[in-house]
Structures are given as C-alpha cells and as structure tokens.
N, C-alpha and C. Protein backbone atom coordinates (compact mmCIF):
# COMPACT_ATOMS: atom_id res chain seq x y z
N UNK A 1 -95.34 -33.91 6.68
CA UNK A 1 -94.45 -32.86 7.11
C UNK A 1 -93.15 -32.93 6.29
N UNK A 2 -92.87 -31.45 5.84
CA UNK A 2 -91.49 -31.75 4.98
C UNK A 2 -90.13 -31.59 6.05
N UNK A 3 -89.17 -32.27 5.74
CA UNK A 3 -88.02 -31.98 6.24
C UNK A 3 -87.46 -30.87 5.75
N UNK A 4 -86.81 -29.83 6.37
CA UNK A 4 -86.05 -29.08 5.48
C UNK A 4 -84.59 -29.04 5.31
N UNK A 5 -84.21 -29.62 6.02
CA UNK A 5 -82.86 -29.97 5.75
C UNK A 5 -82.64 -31.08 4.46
N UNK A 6 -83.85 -31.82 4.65
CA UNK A 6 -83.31 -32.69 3.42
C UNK A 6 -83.84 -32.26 2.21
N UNK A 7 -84.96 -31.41 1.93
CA UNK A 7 -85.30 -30.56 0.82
C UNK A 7 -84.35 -29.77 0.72
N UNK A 8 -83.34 -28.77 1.39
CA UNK A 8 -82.20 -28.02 0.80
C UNK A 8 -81.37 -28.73 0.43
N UNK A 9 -80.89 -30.52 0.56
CA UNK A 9 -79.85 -30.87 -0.14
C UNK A 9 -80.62 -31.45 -1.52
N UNK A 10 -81.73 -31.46 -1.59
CA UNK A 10 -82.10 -32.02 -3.04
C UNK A 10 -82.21 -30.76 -3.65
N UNK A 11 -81.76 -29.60 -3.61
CA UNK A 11 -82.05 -28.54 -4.70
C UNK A 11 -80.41 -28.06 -4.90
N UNK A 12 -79.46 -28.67 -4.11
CA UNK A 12 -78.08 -28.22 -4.57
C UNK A 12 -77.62 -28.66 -5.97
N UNK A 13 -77.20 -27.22 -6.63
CA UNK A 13 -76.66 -27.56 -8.24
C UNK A 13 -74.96 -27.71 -8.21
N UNK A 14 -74.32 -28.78 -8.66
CA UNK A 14 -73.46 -28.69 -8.93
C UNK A 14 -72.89 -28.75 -10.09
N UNK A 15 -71.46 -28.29 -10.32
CA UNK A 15 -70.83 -28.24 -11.51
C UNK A 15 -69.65 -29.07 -11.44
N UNK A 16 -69.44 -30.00 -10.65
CA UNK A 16 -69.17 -31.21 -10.38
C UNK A 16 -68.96 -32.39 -11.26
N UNK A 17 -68.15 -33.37 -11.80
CA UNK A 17 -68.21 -34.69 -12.18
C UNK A 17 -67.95 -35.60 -11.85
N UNK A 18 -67.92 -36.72 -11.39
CA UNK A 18 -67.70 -38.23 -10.69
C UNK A 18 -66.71 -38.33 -11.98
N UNK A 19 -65.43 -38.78 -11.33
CA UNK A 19 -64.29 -39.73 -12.47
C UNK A 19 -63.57 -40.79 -11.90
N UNK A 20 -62.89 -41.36 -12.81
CA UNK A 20 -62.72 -42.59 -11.96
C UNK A 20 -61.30 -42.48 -12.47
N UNK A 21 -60.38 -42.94 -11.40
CA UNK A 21 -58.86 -43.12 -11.87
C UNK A 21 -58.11 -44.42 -11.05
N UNK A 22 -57.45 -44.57 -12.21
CA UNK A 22 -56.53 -45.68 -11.50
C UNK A 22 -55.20 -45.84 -10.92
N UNK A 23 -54.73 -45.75 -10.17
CA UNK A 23 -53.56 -45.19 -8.77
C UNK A 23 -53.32 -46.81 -8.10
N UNK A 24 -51.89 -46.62 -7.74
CA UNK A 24 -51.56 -48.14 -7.26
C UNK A 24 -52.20 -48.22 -5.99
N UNK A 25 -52.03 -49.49 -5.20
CA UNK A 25 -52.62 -50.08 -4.46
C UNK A 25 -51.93 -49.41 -2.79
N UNK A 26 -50.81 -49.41 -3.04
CA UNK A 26 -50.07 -48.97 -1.67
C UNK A 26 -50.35 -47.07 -1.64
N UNK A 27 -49.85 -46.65 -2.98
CA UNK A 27 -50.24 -45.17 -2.74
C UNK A 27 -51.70 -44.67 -1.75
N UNK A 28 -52.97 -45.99 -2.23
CA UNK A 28 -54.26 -45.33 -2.24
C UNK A 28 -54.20 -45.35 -1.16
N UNK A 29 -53.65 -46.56 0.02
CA UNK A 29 -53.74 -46.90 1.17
C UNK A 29 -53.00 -46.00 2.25
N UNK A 30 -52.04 -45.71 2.30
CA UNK A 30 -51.21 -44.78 2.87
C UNK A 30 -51.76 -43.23 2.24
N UNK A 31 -52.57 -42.89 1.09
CA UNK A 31 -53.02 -41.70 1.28
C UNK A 31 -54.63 -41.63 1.44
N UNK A 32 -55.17 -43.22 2.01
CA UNK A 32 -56.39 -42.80 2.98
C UNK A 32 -55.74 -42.46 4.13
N UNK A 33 -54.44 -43.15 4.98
CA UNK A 33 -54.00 -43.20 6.07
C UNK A 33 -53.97 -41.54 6.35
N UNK A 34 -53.45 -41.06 5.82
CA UNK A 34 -53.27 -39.33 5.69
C UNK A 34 -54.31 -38.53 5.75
N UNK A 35 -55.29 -38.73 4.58
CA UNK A 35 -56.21 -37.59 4.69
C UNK A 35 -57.34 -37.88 6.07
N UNK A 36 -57.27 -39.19 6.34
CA UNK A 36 -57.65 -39.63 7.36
C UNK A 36 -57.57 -38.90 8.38
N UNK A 37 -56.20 -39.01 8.64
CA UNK A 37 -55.75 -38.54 10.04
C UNK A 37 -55.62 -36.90 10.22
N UNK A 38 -55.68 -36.36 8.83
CA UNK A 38 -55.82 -34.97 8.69
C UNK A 38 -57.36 -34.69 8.68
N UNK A 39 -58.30 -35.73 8.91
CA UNK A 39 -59.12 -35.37 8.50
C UNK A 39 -60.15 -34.61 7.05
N UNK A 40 -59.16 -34.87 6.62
CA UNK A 40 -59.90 -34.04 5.30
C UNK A 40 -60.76 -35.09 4.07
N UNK A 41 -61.23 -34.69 3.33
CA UNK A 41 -62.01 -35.40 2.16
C UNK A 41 -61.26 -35.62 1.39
N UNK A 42 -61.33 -37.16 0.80
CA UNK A 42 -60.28 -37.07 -0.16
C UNK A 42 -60.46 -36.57 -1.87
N UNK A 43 -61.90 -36.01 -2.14
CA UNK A 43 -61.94 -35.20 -2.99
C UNK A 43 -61.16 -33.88 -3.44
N UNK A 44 -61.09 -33.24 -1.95
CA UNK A 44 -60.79 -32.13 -1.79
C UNK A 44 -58.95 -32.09 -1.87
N UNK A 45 -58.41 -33.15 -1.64
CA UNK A 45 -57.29 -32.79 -1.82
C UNK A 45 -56.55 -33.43 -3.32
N UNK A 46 -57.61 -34.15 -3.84
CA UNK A 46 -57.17 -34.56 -5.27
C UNK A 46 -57.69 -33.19 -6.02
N UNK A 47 -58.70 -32.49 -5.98
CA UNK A 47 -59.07 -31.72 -6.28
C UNK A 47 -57.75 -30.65 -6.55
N UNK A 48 -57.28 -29.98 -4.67
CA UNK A 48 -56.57 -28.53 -4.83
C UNK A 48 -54.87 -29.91 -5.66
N UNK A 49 -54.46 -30.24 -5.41
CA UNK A 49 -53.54 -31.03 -6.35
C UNK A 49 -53.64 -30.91 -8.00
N UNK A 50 -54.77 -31.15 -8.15
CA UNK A 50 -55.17 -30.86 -9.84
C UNK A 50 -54.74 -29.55 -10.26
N UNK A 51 -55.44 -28.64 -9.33
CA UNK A 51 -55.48 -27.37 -9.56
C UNK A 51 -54.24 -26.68 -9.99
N UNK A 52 -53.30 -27.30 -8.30
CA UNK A 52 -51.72 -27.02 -8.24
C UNK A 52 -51.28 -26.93 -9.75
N UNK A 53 -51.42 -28.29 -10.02
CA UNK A 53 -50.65 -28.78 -11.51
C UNK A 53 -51.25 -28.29 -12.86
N UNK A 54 -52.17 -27.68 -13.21
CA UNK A 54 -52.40 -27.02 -13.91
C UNK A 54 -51.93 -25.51 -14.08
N UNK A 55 -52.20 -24.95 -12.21
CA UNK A 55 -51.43 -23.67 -12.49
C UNK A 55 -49.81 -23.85 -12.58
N UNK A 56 -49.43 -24.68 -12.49
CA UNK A 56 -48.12 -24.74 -12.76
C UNK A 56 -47.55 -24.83 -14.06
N UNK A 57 -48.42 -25.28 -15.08
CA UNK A 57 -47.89 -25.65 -16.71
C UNK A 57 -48.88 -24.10 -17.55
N UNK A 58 -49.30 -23.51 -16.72
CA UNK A 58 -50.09 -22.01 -17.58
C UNK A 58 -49.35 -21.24 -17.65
C-alpha cells in the first residue's frame, strides 16, 4: 500500500540551496531564543533578511 502523503513529499522540486554560515556563538543562541518563541523557522527569517538587504542596495 502506498502512502500518499509521503509520495507527495518525494516529488517536491525545489529551487532551494543548503549553505552554511558562520555567526557568533551568543547571536545564534538568543536568535534561536526568538524565532523560537515567535515560533517561526529559522530559514525563513534568514531568508526574508537576505532579501531585505539586497532590496536595499538595488
């Protein structure tokens, strides 16, 4: 029997990349504390941040 929930996440395409950065030790900690408590992903807010700062120097 197939699952289908887990067959729709093996066909998602992304345009996505894994990167890796290096950020001090107290920042990372106090901004898990945050997105934490906001709940949010912390992709998502390094992400709209990037964004910020790019539209800002165009």
């Amino acid at each position: 029997m197939i699952n289908i929930n887990e067959n729709r996440y093996n066909n998602i395409v992304s345009d996505k990349t894994k990167v890796t950065f290096t950020i001090d030790k107290n920042l990372m900690n106090t901004f898990r504390q945050v997105a934490n408590k906001d709940m949010r992903k912390y992709s998502q807010i390094i992400e709209g941040s990037i964004k910020r700062y790019i539209s800002s120097k165009l």
